[in-house]
Protein backbone atom coordinates (compact mmCIF):
# COMPACT_ATOMS: atom_id res chain seq x y z
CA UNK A 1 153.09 89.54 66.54
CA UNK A 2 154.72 89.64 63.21
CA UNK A 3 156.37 86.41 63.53
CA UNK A 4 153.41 84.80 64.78
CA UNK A 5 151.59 86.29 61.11
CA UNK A 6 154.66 84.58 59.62
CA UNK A 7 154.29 81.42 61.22
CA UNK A 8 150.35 81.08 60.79
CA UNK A 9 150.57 82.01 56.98
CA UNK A 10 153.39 79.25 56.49
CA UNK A 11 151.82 76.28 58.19
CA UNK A 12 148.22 76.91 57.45
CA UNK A 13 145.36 78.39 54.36
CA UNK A 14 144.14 80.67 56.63
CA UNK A 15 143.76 84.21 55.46
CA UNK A 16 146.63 86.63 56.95
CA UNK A 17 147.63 90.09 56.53
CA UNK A 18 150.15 91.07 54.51
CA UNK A 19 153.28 91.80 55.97
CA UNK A 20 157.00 92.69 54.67
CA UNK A 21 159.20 90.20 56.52
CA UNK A 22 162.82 89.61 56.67
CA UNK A 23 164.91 85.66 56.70
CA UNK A 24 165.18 86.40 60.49
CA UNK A 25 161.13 86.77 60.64
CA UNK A 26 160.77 83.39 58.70
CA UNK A 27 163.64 81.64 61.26
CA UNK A 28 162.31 82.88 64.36
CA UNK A 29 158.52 81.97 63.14
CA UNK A 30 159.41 77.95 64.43
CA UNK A 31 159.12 79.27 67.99
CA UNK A 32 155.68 80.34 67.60
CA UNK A 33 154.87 76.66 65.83
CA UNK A 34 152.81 75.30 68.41
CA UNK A 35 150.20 78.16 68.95
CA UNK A 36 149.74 77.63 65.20
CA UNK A 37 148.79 74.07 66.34
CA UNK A 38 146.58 74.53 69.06
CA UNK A 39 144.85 76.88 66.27
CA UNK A 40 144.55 74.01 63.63
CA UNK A 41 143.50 71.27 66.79
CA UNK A 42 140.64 73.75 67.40
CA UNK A 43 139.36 73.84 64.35
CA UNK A 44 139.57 69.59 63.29
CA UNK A 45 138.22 68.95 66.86
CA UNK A 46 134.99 70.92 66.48
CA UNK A 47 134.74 69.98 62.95
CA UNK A 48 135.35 66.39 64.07
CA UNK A 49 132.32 66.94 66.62
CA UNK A 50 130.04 68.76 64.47
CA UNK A 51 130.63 66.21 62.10
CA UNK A 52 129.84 63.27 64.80
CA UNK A 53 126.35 64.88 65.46
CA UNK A 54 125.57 62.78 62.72
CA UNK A 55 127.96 59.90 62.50
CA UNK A 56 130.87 58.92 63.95
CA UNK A 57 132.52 58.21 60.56
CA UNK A 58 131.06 61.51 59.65
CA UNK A 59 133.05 63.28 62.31
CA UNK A 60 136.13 61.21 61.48
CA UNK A 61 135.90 62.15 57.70
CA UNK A 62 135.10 65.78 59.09
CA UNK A 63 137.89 66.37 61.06
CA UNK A 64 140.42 64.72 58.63
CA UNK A 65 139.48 67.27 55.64
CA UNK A 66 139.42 69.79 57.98
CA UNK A 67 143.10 69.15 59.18
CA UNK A 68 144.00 68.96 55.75
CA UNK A 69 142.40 71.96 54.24
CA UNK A 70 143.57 74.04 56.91
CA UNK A 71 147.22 73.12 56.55
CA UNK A 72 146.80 72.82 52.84
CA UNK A 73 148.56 69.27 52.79
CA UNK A 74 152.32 70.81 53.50
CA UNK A 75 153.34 68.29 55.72
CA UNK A 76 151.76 65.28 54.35
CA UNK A 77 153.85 67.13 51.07
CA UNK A 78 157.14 66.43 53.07
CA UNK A 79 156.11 63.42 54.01
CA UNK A 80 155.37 62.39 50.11
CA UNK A 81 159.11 63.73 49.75
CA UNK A 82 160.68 61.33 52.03
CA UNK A 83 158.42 58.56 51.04
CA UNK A 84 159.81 59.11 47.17
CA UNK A 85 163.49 59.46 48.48
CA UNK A 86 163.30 56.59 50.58
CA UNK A 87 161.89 54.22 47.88
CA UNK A 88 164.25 55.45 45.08
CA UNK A 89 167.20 55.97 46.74
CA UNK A 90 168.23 51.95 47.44
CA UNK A 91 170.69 53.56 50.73
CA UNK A 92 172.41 56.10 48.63
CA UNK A 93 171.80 59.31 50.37
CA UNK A 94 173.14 61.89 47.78
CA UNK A 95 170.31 60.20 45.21
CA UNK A 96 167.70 60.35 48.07
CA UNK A 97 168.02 64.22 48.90
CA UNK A 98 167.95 64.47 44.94
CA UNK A 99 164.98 62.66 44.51
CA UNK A 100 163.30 64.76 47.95
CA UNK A 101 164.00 67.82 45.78
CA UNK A 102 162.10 67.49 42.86
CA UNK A 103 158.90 68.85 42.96
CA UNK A 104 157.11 65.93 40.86
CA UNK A 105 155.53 62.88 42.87
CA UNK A 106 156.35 59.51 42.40
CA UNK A 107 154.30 56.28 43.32
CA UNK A 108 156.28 55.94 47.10
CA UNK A 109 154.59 59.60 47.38
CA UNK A 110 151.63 58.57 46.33
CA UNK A 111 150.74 55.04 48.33
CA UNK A 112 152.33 56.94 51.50
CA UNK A 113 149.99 59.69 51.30
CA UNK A 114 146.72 57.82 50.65
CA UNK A 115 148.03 55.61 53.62
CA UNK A 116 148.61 58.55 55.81
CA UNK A 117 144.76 59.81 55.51
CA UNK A 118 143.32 56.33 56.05
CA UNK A 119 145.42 55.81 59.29
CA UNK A 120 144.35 59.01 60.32
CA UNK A 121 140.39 58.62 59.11
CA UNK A 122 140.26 55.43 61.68
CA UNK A 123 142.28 56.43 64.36
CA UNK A 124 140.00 59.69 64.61
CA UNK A 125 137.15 57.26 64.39
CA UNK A 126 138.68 55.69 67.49
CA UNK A 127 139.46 58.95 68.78
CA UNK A 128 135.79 59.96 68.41
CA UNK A 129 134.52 63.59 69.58
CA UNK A 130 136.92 64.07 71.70
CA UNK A 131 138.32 67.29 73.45
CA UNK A 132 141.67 66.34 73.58
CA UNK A 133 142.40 66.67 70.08
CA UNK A 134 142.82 69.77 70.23
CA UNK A 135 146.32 69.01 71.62
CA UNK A 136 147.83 66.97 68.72
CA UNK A 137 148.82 69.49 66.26
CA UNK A 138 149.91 71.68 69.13
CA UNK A 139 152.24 68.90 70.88
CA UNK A 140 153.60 67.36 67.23
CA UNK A 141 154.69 71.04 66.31
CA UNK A 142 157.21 71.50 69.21
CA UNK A 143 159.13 68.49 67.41
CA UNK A 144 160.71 70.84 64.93
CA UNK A 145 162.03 73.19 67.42
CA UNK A 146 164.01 70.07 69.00
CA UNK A 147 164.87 68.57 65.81
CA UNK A 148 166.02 72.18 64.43
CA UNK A 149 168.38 71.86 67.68
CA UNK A 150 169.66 68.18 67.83
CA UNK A 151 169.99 67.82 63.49
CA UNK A 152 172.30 69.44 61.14
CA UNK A 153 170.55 71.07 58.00
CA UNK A 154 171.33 69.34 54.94
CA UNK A 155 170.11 72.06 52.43
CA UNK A 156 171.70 75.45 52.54
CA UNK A 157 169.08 77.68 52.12
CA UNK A 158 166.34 76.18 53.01
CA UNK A 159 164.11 75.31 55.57
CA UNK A 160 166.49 73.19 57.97
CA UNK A 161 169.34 75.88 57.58
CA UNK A 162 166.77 78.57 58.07
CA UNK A 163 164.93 77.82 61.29
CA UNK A 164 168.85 75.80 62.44
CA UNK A 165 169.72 78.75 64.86
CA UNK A 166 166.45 80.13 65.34
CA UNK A 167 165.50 78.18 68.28
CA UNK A 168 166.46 78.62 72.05
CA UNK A 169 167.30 76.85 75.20
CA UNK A 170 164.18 78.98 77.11
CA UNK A 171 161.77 78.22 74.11
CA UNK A 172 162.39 74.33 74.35
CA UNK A 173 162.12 74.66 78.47
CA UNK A 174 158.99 76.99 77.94
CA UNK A 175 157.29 74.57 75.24
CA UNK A 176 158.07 71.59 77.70
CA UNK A 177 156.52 73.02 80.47
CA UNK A 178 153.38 73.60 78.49
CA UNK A 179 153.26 70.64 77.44
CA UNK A 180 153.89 69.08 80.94
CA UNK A 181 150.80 71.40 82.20
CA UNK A 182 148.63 69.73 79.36
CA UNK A 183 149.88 65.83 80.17
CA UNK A 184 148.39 66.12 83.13
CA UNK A 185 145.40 67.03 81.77
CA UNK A 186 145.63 64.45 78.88
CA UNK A 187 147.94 61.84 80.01
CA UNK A 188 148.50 60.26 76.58
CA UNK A 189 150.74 63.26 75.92
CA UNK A 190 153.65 62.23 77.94
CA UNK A 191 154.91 60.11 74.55
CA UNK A 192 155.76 62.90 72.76
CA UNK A 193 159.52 63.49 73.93
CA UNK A 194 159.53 59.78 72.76
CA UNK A 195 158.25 60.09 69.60
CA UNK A 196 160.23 63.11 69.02
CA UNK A 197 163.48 61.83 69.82
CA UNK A 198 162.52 58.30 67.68
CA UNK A 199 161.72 60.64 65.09
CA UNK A 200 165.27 62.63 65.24
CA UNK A 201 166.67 59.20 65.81
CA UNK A 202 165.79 57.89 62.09
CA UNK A 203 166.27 61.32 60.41
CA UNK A 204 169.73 61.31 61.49
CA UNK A 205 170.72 57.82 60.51
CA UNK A 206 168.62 57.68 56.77
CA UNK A 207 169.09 61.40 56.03
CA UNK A 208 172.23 62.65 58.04
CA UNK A 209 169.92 65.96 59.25
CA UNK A 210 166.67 67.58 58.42
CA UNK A 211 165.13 69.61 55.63
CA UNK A 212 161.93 71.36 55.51
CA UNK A 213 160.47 68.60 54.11
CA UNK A 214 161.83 65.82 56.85
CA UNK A 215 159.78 68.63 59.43
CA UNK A 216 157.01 68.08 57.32
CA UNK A 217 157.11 64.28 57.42
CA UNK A 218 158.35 64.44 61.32
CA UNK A 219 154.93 66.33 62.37
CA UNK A 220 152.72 63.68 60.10
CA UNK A 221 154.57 60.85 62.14
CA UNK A 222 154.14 62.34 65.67
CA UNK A 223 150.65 63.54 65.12
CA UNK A 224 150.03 59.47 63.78
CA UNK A 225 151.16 58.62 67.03
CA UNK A 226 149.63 60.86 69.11
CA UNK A 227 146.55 59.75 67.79
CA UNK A 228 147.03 55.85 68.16
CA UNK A 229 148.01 57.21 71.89
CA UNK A 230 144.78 58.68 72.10
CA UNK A 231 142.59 55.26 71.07
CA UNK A 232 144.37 53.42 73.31
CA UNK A 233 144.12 55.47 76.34
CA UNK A 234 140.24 55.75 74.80
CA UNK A 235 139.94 52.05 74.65
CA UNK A 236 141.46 51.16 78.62
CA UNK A 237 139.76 53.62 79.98
């Protein structure tokens, strides 16, 4: 239970109680990532349908502050990080973890954010009130505990060397049987492992690992394409 406490009051606003915890609590947290999820799906999908009671762009607008009050904008933080490395670092990698490390935010940050929400905003338009959502924060949070497996951390100390041992062989079979059980309730989820590995793919070849902050831009990315899964299984059905 502790862990889970931990794992709530890292990835989301909402109120927890106080607890001493330990590095090993913080580590060990990642496994309990995707309940965390299926928490902050719960909440954007029935904000996303109260919102569509009204209008559809009302729901879409709705859902989006929702999912980004309730996480308080950490990963679309990381993925600000990366966006500033990226675009400053012109392919040399010690300059782009340098630039991912300072807490200011530069215009790369800035254009990738505002782009994030509007690709979001439409695709839940597409989306529309629809159940399912639910399931996209709780599949895109099982991609840390395979990228914490598959990607050296490149920060001692911090996230990526935290969380680096913290994850097992049964909680990646456990996670993937879940979400097996829930593609074949909502077939669109079957691109996940794809999207996860993709996403592990690039990490590895423009960072050389994973930070906190690359987890942070990793879940943005796979919930982005869980979503444009979504419309189009929507749209040919």
């Amino acid at each position: 239970m502790k862990r889970l406490i931990v794992a709530f009051g890292f990835l989301t606003r909402l109120p927890m109680p106080r607890i001493d915890v330990g590095a090993e609590d913080f580590a060990t947290a990642i496994r309990f990532y995707p309940i965390v999820g299926l928490a902050i799906g719960a909440l954007v999908s029935g904000a996303g349908w109260l919102g569509a009671l009204v209008d559809p762009w009302t729901g879409a607008c709705a859902a989006l502050l929702i999912w980004i009050a309730v996480t308080g904008a950490l990963h679309l933080d990381g993925l600000a990080d990366l966006a500033d490395g990226l675009g400053a670092a012109h392919g040399d990698r010690t300059r782009l973890l340098a630039v991912m490390a300072d807490p200011h935010i530069g215009s790369f940050g800035v254009v990738t954010i505002a782009s994030q929400m509007l690709a979001k905003l439409v695709l839940l338009h597409a989306v529309g009130a629809n159940w399912a959502l639910i399931l996209v924060p709780f599949a895109a949070r099982m991609g840390p505990l395979l990228w914490a497996r598959l990607l050296p951390p490149l920060r001692p100390g911090g996230l990526g060397a935290a969380v680096a041992g913290a994850v097992r062989g049964r909680d990646l079979l456990g996670w993937g049987l879940l979400l097996a059980l829930a593609a074949a309730v909502v077939p669109a989820l079957v691109i996940l492992p794809l999207l996860v590995l993709v996403v592990a793919t690039w990490l590895r070849r423009t960072l050389g690992g994973v930070t906190g902050d690359a987890h942070g831009a990793g879940i943005e990315i796979v919930e982005t394409g869980l979503l444009v899964a979504l419309a189009v299984a929507g749209a040919l059905a």
